[in-house]
Each structure stands twice: as C-alpha cells, then as structure tokens.
N, C-alpha and C. Protein backbone atom coordinates (compact mmCIF):
# COMPACT_ATOMS: atom_id res chain seq x y z
N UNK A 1 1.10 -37.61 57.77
CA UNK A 1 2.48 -37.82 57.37
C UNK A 1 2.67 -39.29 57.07
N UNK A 2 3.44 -39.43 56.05
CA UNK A 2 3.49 -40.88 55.66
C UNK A 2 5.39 -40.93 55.14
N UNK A 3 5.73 -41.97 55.83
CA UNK A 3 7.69 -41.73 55.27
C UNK A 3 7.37 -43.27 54.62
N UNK A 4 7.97 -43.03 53.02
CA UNK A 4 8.04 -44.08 51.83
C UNK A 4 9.62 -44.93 52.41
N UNK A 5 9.84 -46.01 52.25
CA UNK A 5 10.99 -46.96 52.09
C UNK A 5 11.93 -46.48 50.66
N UNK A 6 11.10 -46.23 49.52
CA UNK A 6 11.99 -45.99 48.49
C UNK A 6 11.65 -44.81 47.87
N UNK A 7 11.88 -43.95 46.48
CA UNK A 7 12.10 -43.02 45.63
C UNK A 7 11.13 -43.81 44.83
N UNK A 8 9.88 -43.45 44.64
CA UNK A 8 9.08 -43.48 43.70
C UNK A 8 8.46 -42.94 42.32
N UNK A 9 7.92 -43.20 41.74
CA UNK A 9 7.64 -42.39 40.12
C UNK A 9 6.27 -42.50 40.27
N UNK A 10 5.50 -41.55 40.18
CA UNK A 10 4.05 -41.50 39.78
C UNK A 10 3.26 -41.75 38.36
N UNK A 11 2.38 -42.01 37.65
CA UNK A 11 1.98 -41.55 36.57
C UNK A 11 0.76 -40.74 36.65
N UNK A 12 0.88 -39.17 36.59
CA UNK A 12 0.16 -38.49 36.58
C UNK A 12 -1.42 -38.54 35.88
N UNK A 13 -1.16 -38.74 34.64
CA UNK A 13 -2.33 -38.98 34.29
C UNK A 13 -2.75 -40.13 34.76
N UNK A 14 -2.66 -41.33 34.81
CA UNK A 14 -3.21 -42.33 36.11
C UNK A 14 -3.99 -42.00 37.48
N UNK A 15 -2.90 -41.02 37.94
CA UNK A 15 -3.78 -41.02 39.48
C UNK A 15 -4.77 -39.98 38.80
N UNK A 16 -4.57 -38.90 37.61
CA UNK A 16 -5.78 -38.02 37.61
C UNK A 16 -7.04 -38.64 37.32
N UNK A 17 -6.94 -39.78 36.76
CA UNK A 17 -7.70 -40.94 36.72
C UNK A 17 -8.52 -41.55 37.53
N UNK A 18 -7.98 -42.06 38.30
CA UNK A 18 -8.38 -42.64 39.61
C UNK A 18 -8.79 -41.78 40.51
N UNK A 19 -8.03 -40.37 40.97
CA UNK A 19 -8.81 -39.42 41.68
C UNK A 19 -10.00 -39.17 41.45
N UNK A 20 -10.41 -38.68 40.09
CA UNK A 20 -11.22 -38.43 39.53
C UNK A 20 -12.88 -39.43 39.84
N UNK A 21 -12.44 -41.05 39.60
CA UNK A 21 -13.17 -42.10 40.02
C UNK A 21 -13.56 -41.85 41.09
N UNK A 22 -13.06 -41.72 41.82
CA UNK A 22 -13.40 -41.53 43.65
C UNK A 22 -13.75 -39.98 43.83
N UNK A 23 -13.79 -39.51 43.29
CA UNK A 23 -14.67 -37.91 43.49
C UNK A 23 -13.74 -36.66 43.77
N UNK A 24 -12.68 -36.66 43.59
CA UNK A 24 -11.71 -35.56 43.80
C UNK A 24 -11.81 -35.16 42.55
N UNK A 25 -11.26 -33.62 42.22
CA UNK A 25 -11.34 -32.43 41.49
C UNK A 25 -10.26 -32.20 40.67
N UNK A 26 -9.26 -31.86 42.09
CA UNK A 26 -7.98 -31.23 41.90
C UNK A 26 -7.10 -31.52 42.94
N UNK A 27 -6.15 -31.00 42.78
CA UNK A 27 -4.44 -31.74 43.38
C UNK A 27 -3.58 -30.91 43.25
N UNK A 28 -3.18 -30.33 44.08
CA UNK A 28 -1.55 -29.77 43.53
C UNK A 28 -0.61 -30.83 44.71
N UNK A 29 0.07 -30.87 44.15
CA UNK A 29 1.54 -31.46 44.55
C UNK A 29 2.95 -30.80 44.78
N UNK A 30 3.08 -30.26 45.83
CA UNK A 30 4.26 -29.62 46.10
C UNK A 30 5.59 -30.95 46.27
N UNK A 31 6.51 -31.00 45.14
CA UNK A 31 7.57 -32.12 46.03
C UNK A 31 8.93 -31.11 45.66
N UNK A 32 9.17 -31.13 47.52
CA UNK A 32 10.12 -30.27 47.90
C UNK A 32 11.08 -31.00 48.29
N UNK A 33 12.65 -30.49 47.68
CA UNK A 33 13.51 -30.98 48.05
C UNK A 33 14.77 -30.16 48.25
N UNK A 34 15.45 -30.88 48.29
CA UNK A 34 17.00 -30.39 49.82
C UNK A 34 18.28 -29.33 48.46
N UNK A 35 18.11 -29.79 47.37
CA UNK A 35 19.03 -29.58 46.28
C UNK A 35 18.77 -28.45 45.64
N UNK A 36 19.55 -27.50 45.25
CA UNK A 36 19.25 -26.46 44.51
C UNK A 36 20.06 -26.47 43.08
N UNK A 37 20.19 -27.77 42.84
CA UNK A 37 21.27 -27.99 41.33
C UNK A 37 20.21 -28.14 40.51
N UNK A 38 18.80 -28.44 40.62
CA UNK A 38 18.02 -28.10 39.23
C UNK A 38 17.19 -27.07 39.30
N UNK A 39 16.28 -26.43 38.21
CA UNK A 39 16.25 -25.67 38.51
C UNK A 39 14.37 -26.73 38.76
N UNK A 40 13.21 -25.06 39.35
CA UNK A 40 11.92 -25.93 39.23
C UNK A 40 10.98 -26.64 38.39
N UNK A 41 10.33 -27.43 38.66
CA UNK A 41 10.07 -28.30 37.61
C UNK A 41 8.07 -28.01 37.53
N UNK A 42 7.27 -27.77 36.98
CA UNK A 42 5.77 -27.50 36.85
C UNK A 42 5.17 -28.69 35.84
N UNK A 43 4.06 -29.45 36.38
CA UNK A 43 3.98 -29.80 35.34
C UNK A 43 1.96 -30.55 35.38
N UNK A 44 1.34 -30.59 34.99
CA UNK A 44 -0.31 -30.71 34.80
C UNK A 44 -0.92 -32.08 34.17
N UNK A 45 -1.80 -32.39 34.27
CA UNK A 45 -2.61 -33.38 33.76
C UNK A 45 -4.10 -33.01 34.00
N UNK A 46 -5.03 -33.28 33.91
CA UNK A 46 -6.21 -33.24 33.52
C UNK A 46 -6.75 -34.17 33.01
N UNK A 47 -6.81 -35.14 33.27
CA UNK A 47 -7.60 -36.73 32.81
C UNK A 47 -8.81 -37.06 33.87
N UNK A 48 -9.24 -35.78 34.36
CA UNK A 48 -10.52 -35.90 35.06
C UNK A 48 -10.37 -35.50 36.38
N UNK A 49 -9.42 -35.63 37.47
CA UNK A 49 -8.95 -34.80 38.20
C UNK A 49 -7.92 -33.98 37.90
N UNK A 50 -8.05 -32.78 37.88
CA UNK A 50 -7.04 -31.34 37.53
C UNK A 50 -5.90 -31.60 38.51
N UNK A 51 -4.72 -32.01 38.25
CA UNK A 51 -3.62 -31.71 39.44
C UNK A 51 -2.24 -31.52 38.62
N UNK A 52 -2.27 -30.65 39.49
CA UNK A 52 -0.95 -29.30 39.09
C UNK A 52 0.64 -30.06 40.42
N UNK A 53 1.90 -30.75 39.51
CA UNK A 53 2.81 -30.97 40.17
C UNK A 53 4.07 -30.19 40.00
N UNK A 54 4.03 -29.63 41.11
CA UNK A 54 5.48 -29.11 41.52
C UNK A 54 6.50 -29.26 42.08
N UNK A 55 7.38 -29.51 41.46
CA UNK A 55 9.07 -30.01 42.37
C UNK A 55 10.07 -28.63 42.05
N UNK A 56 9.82 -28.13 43.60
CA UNK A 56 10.53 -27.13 44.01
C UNK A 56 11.67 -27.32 45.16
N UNK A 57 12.63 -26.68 45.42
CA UNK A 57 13.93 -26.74 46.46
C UNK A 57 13.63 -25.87 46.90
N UNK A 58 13.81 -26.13 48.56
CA UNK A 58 13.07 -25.52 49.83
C UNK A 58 13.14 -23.96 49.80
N UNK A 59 14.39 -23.48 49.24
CA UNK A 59 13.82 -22.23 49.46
C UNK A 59 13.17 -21.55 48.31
N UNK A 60 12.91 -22.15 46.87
CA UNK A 60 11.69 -21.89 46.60
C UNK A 60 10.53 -21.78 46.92
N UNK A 61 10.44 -22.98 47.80
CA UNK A 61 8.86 -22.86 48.55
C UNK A 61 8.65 -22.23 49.17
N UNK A 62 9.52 -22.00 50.26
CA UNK A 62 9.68 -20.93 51.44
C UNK A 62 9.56 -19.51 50.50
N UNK A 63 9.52 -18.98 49.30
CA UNK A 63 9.51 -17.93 49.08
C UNK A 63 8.04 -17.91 48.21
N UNK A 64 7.89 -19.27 48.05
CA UNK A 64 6.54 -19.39 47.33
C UNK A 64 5.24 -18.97 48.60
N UNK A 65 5.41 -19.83 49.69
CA UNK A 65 4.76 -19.07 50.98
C UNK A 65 4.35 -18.24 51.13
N UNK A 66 5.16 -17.26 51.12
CA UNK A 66 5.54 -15.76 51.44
C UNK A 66 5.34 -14.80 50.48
N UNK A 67 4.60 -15.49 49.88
CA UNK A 67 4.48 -14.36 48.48
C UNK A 67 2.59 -14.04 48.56
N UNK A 68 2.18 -12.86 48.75
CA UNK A 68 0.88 -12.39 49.48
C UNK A 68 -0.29 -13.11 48.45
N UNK A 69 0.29 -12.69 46.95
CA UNK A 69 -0.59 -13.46 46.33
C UNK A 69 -0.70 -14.85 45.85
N UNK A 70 -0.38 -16.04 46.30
CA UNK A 70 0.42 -17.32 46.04
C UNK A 70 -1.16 -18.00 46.50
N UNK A 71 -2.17 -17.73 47.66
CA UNK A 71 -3.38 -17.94 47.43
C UNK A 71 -3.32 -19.38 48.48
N UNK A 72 -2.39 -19.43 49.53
CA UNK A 72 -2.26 -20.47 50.29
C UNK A 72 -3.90 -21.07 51.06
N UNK A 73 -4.59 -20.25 51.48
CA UNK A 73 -5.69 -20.67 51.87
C UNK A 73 -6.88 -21.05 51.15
N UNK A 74 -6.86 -20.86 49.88
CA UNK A 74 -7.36 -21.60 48.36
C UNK A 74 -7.10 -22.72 48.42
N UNK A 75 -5.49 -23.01 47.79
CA UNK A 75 -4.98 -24.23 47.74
C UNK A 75 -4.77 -25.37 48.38
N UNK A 76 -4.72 -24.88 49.40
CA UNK A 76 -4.08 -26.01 50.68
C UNK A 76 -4.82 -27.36 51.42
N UNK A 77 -6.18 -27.00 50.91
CA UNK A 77 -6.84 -28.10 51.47
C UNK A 77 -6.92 -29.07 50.38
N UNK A 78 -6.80 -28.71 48.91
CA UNK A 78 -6.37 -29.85 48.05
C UNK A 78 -4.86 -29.65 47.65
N UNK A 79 -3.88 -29.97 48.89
CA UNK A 79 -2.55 -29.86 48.47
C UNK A 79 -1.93 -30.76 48.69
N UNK A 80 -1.27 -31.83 48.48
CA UNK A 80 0.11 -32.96 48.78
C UNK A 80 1.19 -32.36 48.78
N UNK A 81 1.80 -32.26 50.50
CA UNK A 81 3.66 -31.76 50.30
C UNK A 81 4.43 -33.09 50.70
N UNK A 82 5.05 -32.82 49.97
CA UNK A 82 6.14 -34.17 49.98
C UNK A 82 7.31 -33.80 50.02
N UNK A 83 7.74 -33.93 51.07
CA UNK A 83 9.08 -33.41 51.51
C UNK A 83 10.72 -34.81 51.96
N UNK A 84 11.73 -34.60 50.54
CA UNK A 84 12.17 -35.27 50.57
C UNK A 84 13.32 -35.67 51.07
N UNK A 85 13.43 -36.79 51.68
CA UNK A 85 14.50 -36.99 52.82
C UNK A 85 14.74 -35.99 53.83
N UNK A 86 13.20 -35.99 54.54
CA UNK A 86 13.29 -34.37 55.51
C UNK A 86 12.35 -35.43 56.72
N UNK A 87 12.11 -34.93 57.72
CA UNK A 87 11.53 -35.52 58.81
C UNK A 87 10.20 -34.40 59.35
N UNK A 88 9.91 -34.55 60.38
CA UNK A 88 8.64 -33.77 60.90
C UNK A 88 9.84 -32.11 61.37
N UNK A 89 10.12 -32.31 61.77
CA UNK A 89 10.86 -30.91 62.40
C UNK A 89 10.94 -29.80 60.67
N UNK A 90 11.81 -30.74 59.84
CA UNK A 90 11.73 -30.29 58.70
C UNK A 90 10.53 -29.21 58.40
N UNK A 91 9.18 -30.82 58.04
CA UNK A 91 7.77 -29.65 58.03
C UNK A 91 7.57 -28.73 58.80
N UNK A 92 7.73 -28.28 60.12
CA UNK A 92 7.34 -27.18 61.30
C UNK A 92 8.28 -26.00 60.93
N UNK A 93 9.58 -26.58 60.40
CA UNK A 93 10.32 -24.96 59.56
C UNK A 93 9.87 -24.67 58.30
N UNK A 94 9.65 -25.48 57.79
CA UNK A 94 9.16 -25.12 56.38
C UNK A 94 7.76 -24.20 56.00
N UNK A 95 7.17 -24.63 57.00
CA UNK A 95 6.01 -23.68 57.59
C UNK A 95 5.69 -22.91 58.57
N UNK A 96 6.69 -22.70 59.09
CA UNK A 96 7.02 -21.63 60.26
C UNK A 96 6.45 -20.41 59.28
N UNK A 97 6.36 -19.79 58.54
CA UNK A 97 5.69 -18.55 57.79
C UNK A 97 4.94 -18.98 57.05
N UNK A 98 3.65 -18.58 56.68
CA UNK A 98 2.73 -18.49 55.75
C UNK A 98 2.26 -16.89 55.24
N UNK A 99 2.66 -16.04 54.31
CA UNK A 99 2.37 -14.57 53.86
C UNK A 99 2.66 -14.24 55.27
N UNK A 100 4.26 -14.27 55.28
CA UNK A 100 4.90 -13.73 56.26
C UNK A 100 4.44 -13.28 57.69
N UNK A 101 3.63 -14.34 57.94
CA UNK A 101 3.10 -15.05 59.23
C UNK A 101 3.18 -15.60 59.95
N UNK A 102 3.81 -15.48 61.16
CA UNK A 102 4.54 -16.41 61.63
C UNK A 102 3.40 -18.09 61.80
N UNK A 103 3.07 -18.77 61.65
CA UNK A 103 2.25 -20.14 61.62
C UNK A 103 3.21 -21.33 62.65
N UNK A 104 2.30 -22.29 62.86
CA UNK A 104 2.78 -23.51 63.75
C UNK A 104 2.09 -24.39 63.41
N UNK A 105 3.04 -25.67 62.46
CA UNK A 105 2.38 -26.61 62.29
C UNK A 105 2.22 -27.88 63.43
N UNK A 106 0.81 -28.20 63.98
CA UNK A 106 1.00 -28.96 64.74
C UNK A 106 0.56 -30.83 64.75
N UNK A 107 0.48 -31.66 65.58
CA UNK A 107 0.67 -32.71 65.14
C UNK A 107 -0.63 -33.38 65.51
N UNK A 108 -1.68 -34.17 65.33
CA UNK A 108 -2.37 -34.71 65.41
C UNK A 108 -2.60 -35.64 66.46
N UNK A 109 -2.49 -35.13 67.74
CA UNK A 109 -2.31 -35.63 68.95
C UNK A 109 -3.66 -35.91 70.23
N UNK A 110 -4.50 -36.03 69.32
CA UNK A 110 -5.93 -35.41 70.72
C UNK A 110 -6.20 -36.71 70.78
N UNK A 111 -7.60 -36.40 71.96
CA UNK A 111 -8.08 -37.75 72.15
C UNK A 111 -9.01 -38.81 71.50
N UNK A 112 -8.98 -37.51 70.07
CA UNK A 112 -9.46 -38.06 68.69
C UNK A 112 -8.64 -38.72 67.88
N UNK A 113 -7.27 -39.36 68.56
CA UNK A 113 -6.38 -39.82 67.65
C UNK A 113 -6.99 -41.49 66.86
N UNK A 114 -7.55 -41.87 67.57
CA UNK A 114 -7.81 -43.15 66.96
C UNK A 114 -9.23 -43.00 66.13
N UNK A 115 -9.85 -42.31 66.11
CA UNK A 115 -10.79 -41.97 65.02
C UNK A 115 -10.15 -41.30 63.35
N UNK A 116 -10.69 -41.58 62.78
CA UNK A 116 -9.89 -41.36 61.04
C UNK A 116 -10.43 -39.76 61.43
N UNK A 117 -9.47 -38.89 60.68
CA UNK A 117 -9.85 -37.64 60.72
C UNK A 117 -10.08 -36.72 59.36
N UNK A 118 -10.86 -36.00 58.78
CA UNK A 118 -10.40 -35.90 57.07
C UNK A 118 -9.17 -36.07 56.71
N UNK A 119 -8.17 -35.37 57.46
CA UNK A 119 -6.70 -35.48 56.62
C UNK A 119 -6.54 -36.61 56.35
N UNK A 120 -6.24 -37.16 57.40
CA UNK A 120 -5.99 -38.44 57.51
C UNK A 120 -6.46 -40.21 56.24
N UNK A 121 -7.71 -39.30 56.07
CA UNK A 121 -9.15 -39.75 54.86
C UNK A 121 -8.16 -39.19 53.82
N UNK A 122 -7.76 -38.12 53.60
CA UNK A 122 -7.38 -37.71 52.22
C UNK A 122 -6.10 -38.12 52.08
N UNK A 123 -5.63 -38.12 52.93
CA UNK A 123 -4.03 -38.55 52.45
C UNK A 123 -4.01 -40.20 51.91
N UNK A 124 -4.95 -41.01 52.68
CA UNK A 124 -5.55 -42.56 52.74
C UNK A 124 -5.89 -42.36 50.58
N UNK A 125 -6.66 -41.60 51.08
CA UNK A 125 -6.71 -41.44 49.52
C UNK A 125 -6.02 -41.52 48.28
N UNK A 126 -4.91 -40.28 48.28
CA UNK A 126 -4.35 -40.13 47.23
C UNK A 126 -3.08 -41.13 47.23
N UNK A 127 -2.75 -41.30 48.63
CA UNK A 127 -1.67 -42.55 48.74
C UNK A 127 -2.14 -44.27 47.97
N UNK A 128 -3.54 -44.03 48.20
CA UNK A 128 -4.01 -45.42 47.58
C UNK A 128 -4.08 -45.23 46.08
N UNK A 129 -4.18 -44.15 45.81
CA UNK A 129 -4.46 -43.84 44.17
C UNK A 129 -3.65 -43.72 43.48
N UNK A 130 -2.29 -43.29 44.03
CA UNK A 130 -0.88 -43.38 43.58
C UNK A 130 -0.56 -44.71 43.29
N UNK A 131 -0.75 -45.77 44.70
CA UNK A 131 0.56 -46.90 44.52
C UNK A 131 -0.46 -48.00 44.75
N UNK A 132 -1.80 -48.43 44.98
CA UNK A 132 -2.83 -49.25 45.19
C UNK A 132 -2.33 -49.52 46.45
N UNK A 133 -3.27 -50.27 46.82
CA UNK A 133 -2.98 -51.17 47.97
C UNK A 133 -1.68 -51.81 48.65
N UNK A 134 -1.45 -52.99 47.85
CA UNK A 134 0.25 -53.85 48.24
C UNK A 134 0.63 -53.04 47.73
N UNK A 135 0.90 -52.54 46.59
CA UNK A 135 2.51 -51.50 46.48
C UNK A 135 2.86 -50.18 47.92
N UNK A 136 1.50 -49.88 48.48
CA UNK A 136 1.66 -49.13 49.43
C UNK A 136 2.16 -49.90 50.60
N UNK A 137 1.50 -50.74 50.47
CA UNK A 137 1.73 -52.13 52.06
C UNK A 137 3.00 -51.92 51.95
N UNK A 138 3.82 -52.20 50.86
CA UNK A 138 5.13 -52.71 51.21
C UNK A 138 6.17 -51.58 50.71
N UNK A 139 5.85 -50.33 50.82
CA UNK A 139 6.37 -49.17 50.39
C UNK A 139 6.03 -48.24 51.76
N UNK A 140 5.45 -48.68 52.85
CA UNK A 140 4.96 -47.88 53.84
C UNK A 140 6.09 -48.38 54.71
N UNK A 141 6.42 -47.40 55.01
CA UNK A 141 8.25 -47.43 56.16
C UNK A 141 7.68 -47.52 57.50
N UNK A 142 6.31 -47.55 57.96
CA UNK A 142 6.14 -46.99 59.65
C UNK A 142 6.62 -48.20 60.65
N UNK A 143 7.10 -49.26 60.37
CA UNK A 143 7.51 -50.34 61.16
C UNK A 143 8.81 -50.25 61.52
N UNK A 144 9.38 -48.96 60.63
CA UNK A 144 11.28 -49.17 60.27
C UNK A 144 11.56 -47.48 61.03
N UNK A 145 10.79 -46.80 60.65
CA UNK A 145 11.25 -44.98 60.86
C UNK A 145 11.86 -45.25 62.30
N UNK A 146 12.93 -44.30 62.51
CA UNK A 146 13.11 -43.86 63.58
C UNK A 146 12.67 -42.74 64.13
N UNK A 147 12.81 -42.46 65.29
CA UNK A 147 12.01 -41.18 65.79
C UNK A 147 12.40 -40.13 65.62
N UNK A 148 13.77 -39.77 65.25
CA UNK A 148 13.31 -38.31 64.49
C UNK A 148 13.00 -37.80 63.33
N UNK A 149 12.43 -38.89 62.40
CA UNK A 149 12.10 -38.78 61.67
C UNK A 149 10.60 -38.34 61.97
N UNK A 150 9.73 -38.54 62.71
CA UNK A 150 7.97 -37.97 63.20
C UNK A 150 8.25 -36.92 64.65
N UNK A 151 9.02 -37.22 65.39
CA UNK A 151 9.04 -36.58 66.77
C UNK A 151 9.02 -34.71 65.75
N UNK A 152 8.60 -33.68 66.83
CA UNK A 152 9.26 -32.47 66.99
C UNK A 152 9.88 -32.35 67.56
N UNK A 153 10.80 -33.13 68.27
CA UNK A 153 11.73 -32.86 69.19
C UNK A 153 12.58 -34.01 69.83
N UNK A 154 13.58 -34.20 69.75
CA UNK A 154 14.29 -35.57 70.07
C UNK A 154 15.27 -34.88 71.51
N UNK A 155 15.40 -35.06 72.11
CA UNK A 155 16.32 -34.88 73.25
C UNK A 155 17.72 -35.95 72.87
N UNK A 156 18.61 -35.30 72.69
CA UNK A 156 19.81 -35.83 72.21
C UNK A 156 20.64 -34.98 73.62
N UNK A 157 20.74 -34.98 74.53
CA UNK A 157 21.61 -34.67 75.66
C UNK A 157 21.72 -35.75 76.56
N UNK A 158 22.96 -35.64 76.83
CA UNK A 158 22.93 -37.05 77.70
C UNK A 158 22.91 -36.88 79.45
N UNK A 159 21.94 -38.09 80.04
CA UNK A 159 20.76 -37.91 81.10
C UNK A 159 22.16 -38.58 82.03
C-alpha cells in the first residue's frame, strides 16, 4: 500500500515502456473510485509491456469480483488497485468477496516484515516506473498519513 500526497496523471505508453525495460509483460490497473457520475472508463497500450487501465466506481468493481468468469486468479498477480481517497479498511471491504467468496484481505505483518517481500518488489516497481525516483520521493505521503488511513481498525471510543 502506498497513499500519494496529490492526484496524479500517468502516461501509459511511457510506463509500458519502462515496464517493459525492466522485464514485466503486463499490467492491469484497476483505479477505483467513490463517484458514480461517470460512467467506466477502459483503456490499453502496448509499447512493450501490455497493460490494460481501468477506472471503475466501487460498485462496479465489487460486481466485477463477483462475476465467476472475470478470471481473478489469472489476473491478480499482475494487477495495480488504486483506490481513491479510500484507506486500508476501504481495501478489506472491497475485497471482502472474490466469485462470491467470502475472502480476507490481510496486512503484511510477520516477522518477515523488514525483509522486501515480492509485493512489496512489485509495487517498488511500477511506482518507480510511473513517477521515477524524486517525483516519487516527494509524492510519497508516509511521513504525513494518519492512522486510519493504513490501520484496520482505529478505536474511536473514549477510554
């Protein structure tokens, strides 16, 4: 999980570019958001890495999920979700079903935390291939987030 400071623009064929350089294939891009005033948006490049971007509103996705043939365990290990102006709790509902399954997304907590882990490698990845280096440095929010923005659970009752 990575929370951005600002609203960014990609250039697709660019990162298919650069993915491509560094040995990736393919990409889909789920960017999910809170609004249902447009409708969904699909859209492709192929400049050497294949990646397929989608900006869907949540309960598109949630029905995209849930749909038997949608091929989630294909896709998912080359997938980016980007979920906007949403926090970690967000992700754990959003994936609470997979082909009407109940699923639990959980958080990267072992005593392997300080070792790089693939995800961790791939996300390093496509985040660097998007925005390079300094544009990421100073586009990376983790000094500023508050905690319910990563927690699953905030205790808001008063002690």
């Amino acid at each position: 999980m990575i929370v951005l400071k600002d609203n960014c623009t990609v250039d697709l064929d660019a990162l298919s570019e650069a993915l491509y350089c560094i040995g990736f294939d393919k990409l889909h891009i789920f960017s999910i958001r809170n609004d249902d005033d447009k409708g969904d948006i699909s859209i492709t490049s192929d400049k050497g890495c294949y990646i397929v971007y989608l900006n869907l509103t949540r309960t598109s996705f949630a029905n995209f999920l849930n749909t038997q043939d949608s091929g989630f365990l294909d896709y998912n290990p080359d997938s980016l979700y980007i979920l906007r102006n949403g926090n970690y709790l967000d992700i754990k509902n959003i994936f609470a079903s997979i082909h009407n399954v109940d699923a639990n997304v959980g958080r990267g907590g072992s005593q392997k935390a300080h070792v790089l882990s693939p995800l961790d490698l791939r996300l390093s990845c496509y985040m660097l291939s998007m925005f390079g280096y300094k544009s990421l440095k100073d586009l990376n929010a983790f000094n500023y987030i508050t905690k319910h923005r990563y927690l699953c659970y905030t205790d808001k009752t008063g002690k």
